[in-house]
PDB file of N, CA and C in Angstrom:
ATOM      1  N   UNK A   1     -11.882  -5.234 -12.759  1.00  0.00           N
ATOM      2  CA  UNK A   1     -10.725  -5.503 -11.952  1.00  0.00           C
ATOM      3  C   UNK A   1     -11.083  -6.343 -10.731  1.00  0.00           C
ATOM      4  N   UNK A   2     -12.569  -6.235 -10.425  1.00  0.00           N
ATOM      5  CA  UNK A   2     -12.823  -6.324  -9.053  1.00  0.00           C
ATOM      6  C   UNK A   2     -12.998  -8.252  -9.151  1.00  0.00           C
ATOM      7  N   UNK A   3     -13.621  -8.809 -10.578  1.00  0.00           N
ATOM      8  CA  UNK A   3     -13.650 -10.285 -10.798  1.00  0.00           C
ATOM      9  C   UNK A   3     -12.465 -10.852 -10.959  1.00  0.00           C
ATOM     10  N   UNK A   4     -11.170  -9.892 -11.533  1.00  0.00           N
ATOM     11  CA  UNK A   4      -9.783 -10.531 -11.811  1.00  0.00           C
ATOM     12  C   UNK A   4      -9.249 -10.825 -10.359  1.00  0.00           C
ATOM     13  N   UNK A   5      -9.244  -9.941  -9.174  1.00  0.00           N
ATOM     14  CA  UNK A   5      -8.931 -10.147  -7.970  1.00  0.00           C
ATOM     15  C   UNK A   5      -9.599 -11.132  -7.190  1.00  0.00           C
ATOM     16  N   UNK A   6     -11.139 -11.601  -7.587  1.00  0.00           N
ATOM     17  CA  UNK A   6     -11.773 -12.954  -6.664  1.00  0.00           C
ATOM     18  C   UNK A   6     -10.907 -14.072  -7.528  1.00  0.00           C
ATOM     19  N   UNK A   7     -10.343 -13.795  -8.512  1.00  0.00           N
ATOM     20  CA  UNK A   7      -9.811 -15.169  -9.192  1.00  0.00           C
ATOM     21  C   UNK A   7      -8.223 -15.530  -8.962  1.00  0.00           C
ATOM     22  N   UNK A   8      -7.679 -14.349  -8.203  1.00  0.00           N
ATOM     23  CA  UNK A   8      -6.340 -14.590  -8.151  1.00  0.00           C
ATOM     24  C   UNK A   8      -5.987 -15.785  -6.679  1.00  0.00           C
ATOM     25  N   UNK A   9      -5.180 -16.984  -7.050  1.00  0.00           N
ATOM     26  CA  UNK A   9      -4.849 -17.283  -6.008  1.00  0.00           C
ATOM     27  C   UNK A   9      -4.293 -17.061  -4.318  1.00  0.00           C
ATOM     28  N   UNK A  10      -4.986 -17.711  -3.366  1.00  0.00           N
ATOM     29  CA  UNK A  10      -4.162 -16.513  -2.000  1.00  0.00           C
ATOM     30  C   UNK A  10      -3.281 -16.533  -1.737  1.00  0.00           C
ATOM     31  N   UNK A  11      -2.320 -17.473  -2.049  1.00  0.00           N
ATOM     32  CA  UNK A  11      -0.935 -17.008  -2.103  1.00  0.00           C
ATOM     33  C   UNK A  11      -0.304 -15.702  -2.984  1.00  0.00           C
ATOM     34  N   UNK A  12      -1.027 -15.601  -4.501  1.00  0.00           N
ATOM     35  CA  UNK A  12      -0.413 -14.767  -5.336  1.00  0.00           C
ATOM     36  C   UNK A  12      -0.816 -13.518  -4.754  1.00  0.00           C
ATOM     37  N   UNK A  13      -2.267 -13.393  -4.069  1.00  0.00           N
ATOM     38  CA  UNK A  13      -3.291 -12.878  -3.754  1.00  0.00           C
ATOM     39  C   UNK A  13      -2.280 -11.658  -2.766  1.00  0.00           C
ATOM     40  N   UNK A  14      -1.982 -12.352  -1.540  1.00  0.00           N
ATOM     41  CA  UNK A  14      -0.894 -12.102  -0.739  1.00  0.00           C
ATOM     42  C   UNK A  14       0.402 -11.617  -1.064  1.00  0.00           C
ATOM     43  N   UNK A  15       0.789 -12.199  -1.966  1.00  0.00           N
ATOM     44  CA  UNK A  15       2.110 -11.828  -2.344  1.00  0.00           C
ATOM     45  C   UNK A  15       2.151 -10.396  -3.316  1.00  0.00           C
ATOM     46  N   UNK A  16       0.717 -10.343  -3.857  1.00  0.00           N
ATOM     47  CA  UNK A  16       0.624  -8.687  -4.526  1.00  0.00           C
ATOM     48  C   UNK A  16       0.210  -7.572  -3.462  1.00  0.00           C
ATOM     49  N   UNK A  17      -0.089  -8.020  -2.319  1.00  0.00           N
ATOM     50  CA  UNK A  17      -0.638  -7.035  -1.013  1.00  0.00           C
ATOM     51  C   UNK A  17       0.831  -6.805  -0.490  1.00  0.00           C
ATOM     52  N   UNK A  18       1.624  -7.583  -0.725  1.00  0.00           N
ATOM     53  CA  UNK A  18       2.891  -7.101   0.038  1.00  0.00           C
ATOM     54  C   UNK A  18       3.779  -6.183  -0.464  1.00  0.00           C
ATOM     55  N   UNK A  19       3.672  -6.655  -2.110  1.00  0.00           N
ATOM     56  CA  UNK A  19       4.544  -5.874  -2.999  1.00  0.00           C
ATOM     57  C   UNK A  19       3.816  -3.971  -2.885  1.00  0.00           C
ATOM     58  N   UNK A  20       2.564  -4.372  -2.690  1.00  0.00           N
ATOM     59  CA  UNK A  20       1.443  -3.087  -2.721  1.00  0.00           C
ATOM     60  C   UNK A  20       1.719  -2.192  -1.196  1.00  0.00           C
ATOM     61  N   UNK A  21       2.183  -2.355  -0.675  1.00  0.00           N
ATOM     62  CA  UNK A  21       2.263  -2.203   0.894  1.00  0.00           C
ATOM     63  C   UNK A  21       4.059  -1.451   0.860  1.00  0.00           C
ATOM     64  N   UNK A  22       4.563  -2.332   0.110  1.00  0.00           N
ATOM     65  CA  UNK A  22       6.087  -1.713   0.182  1.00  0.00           C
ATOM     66  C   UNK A  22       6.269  -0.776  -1.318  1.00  0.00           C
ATOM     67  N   UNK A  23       5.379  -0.718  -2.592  1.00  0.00           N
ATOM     68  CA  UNK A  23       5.354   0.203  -2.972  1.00  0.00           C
ATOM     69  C   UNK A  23       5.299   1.617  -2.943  1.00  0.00           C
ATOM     70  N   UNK A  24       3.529   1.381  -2.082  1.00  0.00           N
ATOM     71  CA  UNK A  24       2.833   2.669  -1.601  1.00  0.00           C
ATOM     72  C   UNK A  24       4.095   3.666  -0.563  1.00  0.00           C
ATOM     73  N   UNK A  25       4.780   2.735  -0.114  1.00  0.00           N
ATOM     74  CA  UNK A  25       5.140   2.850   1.424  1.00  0.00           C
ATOM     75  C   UNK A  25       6.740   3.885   0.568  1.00  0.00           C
ATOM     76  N   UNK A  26       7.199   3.048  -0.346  1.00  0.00           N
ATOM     77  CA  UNK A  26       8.535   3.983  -1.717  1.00  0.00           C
ATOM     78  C   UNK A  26       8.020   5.126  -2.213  1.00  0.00           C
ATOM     79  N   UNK A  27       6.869   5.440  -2.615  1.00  0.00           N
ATOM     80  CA  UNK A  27       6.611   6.283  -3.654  1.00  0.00           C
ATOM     81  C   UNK A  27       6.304   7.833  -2.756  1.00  0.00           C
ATOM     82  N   UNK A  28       5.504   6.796  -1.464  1.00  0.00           N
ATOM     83  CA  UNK A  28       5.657   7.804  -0.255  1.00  0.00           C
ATOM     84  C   UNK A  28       6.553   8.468  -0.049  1.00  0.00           C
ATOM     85  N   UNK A  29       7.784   7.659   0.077  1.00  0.00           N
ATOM     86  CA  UNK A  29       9.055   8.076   0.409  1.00  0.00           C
ATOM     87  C   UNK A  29       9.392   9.296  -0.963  1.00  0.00           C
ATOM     88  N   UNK A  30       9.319   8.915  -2.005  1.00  0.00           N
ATOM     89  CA  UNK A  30       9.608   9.616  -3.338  1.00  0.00           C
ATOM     90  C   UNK A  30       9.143  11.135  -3.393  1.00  0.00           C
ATOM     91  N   UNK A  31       7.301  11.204  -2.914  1.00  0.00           N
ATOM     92  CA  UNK A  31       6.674  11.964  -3.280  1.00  0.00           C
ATOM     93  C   UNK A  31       6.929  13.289  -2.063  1.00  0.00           C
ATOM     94  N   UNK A  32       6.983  12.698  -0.503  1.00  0.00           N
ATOM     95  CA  UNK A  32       7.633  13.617   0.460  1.00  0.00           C
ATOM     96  C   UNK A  32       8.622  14.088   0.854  1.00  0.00           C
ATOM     97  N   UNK A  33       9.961  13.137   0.450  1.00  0.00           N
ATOM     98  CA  UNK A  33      11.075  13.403   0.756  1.00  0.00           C
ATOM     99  C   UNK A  33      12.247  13.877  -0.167  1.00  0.00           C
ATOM    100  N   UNK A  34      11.419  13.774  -1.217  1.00  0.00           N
ATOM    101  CA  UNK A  34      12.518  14.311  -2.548  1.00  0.00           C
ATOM    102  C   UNK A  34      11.402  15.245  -3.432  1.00  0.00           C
ATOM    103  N   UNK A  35       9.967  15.393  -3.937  1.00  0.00           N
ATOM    104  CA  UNK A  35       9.563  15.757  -5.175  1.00  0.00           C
ATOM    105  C   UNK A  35       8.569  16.735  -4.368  1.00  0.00           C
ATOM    106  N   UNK A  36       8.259  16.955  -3.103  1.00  0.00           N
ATOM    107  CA  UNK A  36       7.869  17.884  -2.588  1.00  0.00           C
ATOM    108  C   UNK A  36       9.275  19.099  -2.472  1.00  0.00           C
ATOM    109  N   UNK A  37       9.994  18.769  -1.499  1.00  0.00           N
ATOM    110  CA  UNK A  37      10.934  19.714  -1.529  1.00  0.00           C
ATOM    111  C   UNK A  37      11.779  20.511  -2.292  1.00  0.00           C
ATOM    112  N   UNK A  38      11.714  19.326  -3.518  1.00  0.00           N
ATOM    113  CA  UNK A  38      11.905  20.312  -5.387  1.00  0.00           C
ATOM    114  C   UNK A  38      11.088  21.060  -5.223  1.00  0.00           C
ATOM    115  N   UNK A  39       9.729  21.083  -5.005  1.00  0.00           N
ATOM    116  CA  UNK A  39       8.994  21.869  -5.872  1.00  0.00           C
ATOM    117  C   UNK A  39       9.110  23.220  -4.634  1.00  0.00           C
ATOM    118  N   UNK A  40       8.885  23.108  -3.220  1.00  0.00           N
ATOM    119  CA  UNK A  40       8.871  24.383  -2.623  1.00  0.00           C
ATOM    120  C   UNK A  40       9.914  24.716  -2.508  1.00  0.00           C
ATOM    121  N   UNK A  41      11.400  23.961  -2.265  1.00  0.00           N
ATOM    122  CA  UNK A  41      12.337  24.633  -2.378  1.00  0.00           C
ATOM    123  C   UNK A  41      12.855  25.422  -3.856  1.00  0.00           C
ATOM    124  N   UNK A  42      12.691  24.746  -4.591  1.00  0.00           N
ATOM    125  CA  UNK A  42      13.089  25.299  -6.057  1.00  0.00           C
ATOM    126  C   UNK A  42      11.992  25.645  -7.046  1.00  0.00           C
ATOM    127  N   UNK A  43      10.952  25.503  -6.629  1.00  0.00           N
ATOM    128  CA  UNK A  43       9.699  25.806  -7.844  1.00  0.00           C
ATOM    129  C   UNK A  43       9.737  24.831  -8.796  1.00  0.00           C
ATOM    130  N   UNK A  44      10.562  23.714  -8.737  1.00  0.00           N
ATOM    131  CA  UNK A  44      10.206  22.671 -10.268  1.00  0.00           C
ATOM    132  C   UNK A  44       8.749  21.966  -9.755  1.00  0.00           C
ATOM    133  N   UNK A  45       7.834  22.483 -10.206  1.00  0.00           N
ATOM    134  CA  UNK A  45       6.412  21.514 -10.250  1.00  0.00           C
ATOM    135  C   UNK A  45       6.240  20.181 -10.880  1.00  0.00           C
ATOM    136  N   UNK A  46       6.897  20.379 -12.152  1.00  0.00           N
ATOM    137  CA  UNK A  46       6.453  19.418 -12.950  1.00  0.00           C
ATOM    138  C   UNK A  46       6.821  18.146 -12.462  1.00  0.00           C
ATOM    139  N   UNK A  47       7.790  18.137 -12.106  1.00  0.00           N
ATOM    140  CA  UNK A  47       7.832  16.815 -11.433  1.00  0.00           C
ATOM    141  C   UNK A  47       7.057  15.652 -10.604  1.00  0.00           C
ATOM    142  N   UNK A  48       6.152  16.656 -10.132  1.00  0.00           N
ATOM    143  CA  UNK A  48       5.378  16.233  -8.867  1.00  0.00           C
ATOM    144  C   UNK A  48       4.176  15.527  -9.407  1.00  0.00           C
ATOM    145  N   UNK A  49       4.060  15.621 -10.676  1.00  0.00           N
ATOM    146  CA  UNK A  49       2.796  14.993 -11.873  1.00  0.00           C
ATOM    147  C   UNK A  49       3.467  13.639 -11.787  1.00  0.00           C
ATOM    148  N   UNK A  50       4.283  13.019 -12.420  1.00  0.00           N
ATOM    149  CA  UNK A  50       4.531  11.364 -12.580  1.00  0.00           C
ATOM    150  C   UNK A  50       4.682  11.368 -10.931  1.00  0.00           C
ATOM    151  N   UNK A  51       5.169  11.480 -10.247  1.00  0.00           N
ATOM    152  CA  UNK A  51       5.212  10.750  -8.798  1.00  0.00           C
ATOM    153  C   UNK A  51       4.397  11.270  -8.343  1.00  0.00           C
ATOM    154  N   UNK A  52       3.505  11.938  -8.233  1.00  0.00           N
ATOM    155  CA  UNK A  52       2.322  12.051  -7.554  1.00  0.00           C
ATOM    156  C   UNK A  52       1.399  10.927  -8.401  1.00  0.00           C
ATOM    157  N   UNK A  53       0.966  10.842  -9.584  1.00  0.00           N
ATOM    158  CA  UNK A  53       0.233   9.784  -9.841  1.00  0.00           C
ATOM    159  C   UNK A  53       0.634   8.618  -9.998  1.00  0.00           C
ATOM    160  N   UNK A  54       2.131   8.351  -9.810  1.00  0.00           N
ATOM    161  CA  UNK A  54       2.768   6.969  -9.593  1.00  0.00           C
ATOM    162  C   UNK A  54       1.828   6.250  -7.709  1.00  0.00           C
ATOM    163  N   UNK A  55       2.338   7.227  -6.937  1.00  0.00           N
ATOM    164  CA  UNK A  55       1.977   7.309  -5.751  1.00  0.00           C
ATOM    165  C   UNK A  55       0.212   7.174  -5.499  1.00  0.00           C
ATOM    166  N   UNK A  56      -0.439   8.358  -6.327  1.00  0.00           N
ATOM    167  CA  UNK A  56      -1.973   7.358  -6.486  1.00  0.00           C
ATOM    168  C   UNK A  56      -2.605   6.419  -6.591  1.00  0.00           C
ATOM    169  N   UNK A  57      -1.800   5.898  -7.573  1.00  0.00           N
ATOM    170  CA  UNK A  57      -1.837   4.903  -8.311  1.00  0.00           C
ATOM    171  C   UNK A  57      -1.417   3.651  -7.598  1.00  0.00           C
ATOM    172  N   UNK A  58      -0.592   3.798  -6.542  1.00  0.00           N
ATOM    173  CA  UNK A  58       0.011   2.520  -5.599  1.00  0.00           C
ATOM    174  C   UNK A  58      -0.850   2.570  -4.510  1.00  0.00           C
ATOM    175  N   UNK A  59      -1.095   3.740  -3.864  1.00  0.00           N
ATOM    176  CA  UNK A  59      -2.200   4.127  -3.170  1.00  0.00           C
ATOM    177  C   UNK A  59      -3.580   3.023  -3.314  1.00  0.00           C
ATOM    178  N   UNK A  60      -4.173   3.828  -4.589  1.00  0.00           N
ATOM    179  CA  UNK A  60      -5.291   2.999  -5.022  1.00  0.00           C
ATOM    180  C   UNK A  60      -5.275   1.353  -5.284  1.00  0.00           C
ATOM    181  N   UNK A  61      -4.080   0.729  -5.406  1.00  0.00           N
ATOM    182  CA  UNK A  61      -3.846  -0.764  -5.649  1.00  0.00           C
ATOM    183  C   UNK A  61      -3.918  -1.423  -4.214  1.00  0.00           C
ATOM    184  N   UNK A  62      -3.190  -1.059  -3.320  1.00  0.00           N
ATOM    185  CA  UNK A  62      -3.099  -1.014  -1.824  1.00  0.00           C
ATOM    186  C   UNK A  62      -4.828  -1.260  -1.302  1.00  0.00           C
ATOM    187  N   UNK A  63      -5.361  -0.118  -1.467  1.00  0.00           N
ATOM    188  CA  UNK A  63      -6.698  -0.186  -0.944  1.00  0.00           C
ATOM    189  C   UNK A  63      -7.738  -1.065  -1.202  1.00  0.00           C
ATOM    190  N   UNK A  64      -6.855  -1.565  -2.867  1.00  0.00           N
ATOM    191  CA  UNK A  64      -8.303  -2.554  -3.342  1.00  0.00           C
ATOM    192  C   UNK A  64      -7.995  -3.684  -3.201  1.00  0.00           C
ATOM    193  N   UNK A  65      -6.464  -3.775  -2.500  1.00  0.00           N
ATOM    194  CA  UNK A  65      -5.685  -5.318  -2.087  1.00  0.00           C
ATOM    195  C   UNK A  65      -6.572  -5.621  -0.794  1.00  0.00           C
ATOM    196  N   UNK A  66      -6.921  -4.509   0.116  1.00  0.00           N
ATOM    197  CA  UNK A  66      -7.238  -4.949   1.398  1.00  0.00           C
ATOM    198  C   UNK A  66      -8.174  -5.541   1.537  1.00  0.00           C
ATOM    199  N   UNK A  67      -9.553  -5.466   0.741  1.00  0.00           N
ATOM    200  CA  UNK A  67     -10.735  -5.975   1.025  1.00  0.00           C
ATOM    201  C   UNK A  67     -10.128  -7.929   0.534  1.00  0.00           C
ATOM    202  N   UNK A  68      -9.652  -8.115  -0.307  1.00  0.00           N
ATOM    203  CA  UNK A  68      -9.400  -9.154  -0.532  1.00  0.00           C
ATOM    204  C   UNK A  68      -8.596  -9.937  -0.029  1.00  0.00           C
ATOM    205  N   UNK A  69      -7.184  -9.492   0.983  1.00  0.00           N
ATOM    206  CA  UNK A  69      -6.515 -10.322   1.909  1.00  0.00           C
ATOM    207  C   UNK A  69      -7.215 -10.543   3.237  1.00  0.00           C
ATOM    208  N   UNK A  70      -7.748 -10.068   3.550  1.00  0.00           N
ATOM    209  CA  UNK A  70      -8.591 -10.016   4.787  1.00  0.00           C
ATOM    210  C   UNK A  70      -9.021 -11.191   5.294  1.00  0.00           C
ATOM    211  N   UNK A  71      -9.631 -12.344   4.033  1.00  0.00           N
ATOM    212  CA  UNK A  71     -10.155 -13.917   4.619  1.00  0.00           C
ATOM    213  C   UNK A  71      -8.193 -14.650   4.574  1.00  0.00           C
ATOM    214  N   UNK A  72      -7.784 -14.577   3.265  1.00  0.00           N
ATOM    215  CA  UNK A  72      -6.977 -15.208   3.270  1.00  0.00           C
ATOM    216  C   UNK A  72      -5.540 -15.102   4.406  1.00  0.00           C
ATOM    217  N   UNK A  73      -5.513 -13.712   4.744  1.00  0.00           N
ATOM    218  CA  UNK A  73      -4.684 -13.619   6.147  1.00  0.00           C
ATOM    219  C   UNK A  73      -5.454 -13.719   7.551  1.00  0.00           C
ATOM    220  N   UNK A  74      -6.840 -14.173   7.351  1.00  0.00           N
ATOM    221  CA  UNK A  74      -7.232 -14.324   8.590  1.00  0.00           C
ATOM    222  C   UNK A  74      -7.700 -13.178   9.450  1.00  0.00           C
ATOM    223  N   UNK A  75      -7.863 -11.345   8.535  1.00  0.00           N
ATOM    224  CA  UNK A  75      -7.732 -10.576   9.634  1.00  0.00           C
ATOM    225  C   UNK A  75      -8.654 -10.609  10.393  1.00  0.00           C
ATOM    226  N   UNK A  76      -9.148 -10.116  11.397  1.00  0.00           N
ATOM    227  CA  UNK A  76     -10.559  -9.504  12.025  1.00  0.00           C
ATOM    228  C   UNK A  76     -10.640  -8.218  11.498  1.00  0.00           C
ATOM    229  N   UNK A  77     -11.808  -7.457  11.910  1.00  0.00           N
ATOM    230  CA  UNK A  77     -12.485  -6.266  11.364  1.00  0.00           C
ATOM    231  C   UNK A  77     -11.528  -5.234  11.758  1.00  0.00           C
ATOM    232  N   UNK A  78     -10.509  -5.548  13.645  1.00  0.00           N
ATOM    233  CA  UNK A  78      -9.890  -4.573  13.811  1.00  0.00           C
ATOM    234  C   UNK A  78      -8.663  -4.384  12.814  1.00  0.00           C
ATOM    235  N   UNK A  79      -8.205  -5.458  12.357  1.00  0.00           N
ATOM    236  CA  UNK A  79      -6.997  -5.673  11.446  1.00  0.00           C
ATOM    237  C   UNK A  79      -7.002  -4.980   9.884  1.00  0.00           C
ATOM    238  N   UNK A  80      -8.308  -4.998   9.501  1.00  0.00           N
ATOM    239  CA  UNK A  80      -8.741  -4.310   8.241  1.00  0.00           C
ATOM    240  C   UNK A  80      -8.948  -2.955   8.800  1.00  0.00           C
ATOM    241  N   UNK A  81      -9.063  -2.385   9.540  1.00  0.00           N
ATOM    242  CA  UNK A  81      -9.732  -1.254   9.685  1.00  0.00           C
ATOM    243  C   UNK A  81      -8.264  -0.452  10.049  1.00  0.00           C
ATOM    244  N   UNK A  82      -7.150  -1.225  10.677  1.00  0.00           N
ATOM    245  CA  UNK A  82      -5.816  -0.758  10.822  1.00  0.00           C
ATOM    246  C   UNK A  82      -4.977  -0.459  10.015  1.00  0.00           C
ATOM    247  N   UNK A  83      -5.501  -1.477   8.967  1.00  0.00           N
ATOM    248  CA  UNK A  83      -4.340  -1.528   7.707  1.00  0.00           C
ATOM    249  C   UNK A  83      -5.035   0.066   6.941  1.00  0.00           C
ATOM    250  N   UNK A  84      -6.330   0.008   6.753  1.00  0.00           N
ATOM    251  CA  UNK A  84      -7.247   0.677   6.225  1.00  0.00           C
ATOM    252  C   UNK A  84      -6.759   2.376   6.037  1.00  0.00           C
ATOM    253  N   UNK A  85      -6.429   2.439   7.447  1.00  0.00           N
ATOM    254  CA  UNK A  85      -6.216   3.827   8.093  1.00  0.00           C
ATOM    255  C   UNK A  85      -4.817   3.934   7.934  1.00  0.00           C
ATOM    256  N   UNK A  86      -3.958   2.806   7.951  1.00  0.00           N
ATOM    257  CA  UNK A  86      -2.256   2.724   7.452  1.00  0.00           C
ATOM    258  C   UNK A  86      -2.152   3.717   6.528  1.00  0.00           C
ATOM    259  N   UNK A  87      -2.831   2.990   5.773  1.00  0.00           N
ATOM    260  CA  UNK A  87      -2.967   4.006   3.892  1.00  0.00           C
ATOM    261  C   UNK A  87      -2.405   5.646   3.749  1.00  0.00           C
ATOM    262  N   UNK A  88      -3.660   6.078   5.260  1.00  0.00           N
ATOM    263  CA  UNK A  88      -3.395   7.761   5.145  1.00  0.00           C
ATOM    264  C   UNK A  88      -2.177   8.210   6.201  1.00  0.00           C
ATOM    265  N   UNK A  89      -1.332   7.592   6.385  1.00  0.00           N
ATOM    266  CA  UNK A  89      -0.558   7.690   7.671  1.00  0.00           C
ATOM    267  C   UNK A  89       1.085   7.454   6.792  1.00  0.00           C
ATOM    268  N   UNK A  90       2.232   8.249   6.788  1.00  0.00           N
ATOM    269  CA  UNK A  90       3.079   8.440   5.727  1.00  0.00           C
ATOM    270  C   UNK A  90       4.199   6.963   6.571  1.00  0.00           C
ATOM    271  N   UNK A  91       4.311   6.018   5.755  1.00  0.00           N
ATOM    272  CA  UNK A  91       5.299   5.125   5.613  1.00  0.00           C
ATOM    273  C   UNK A  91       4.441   4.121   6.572  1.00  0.00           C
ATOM    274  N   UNK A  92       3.147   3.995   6.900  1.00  0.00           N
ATOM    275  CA  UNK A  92       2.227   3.393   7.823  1.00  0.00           C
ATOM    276  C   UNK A  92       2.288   2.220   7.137  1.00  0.00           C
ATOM    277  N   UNK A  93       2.573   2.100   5.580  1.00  0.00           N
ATOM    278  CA  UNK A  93       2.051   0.791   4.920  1.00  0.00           C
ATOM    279  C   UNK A  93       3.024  -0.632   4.917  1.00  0.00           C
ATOM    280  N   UNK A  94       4.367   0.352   5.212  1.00  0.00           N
ATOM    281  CA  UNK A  94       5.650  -0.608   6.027  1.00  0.00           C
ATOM    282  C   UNK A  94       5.266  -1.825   7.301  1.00  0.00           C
ATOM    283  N   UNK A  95       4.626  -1.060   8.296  1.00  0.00           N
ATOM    284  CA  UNK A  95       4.303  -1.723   9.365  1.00  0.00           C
ATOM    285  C   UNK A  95       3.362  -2.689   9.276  1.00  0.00           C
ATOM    286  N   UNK A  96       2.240  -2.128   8.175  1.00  0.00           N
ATOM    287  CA  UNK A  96       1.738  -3.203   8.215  1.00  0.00           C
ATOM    288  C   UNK A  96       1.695  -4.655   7.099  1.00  0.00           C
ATOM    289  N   UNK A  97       2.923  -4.523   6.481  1.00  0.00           N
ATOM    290  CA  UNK A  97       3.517  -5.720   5.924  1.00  0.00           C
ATOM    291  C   UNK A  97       4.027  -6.532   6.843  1.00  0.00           C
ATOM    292  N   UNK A  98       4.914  -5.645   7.399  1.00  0.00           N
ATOM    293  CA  UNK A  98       5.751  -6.530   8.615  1.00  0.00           C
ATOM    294  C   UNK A  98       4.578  -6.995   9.668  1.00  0.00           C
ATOM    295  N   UNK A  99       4.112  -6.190  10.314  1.00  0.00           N
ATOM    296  CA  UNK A  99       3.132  -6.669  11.549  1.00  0.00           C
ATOM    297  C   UNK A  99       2.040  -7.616  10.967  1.00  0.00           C
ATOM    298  N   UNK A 100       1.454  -6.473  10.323  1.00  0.00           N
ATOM    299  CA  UNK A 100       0.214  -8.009   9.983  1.00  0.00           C
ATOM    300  C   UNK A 100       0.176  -8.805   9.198  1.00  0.00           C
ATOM    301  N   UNK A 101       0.702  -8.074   8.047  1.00  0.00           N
ATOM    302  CA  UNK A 101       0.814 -10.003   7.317  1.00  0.00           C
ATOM    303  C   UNK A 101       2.078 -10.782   7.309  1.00  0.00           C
ATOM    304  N   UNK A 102       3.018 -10.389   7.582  1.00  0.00           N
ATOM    305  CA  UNK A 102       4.385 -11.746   8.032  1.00  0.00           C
ATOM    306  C   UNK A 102       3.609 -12.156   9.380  1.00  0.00           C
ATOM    307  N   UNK A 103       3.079 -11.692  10.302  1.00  0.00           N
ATOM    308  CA  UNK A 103       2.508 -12.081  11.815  1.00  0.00           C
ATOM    309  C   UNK A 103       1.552 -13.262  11.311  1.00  0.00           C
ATOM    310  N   UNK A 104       0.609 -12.564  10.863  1.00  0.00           N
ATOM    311  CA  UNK A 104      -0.542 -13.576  10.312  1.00  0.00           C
ATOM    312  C   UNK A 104      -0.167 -14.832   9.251  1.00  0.00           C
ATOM    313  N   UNK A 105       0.944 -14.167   8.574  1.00  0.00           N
ATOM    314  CA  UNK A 105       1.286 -15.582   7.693  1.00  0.00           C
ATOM    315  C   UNK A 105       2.064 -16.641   8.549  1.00  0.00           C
ATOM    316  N   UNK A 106       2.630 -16.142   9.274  1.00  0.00           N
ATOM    317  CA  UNK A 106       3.726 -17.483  10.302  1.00  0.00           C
ATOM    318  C   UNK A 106       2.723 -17.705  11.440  1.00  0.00           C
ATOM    319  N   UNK A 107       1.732 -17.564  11.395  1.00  0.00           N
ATOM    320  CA  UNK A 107       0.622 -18.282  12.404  1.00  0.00           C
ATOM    321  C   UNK A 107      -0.222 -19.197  12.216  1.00  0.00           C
ATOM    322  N   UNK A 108       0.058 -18.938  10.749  1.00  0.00           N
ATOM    323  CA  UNK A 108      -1.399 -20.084   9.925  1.00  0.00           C
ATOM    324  C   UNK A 108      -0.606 -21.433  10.219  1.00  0.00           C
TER     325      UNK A 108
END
């Protein structure tokens, strides 16, 4: 996966970090605000299997987007290390679509 991502263009490159950023940032929304409260309010568990590993799964795409937008948006180390920590922070991955990469893309 890790050679398919040095080959993707930085525009496309970019444009899958964003989609990855407002995924993570939905499923978030999915997994805390609706498929948690099934399960403690009502005991339905099962549910929490597809959107919890939907949500991993966007999670994990997110994280392996970052090492690779980093030259092409220009970040510095503090900018990776922000987005980085976004990840574990609930709807954090919103902000940093909007802040850092629309910021960084209308600067280039």
């Amino acid at each position: 996966m890790l050679n398919y991502l040095k080959n993707i263009p930085e525009n496309k490159l970019i444009k899958q970090f964003k989609y990855a950023c407002v995924a993570e940032g939905i499923t978030c929304i999915l997994l805390y605000l609706i498929a948690m409260p099934i399960k403690y309010q009502w005991g339905i568990w099962w549910q929490m299997i597809p959107i919890g590993t939907l949500h991993g799964a966007m999670f994990t795409w997110y994280l392996a987007l970052l090492y690779f937008v980093k030259k092409p948006l220009n970040w510095d180390d503090e900018d990776l290390v922000f987005a980085a920590l976004a990840a574990f922070f609930p709807f954090a991955t919103f902000w940093v679509e909007k802040d850092l990469v629309e910021k960084k893309m209308n600067n280039k």
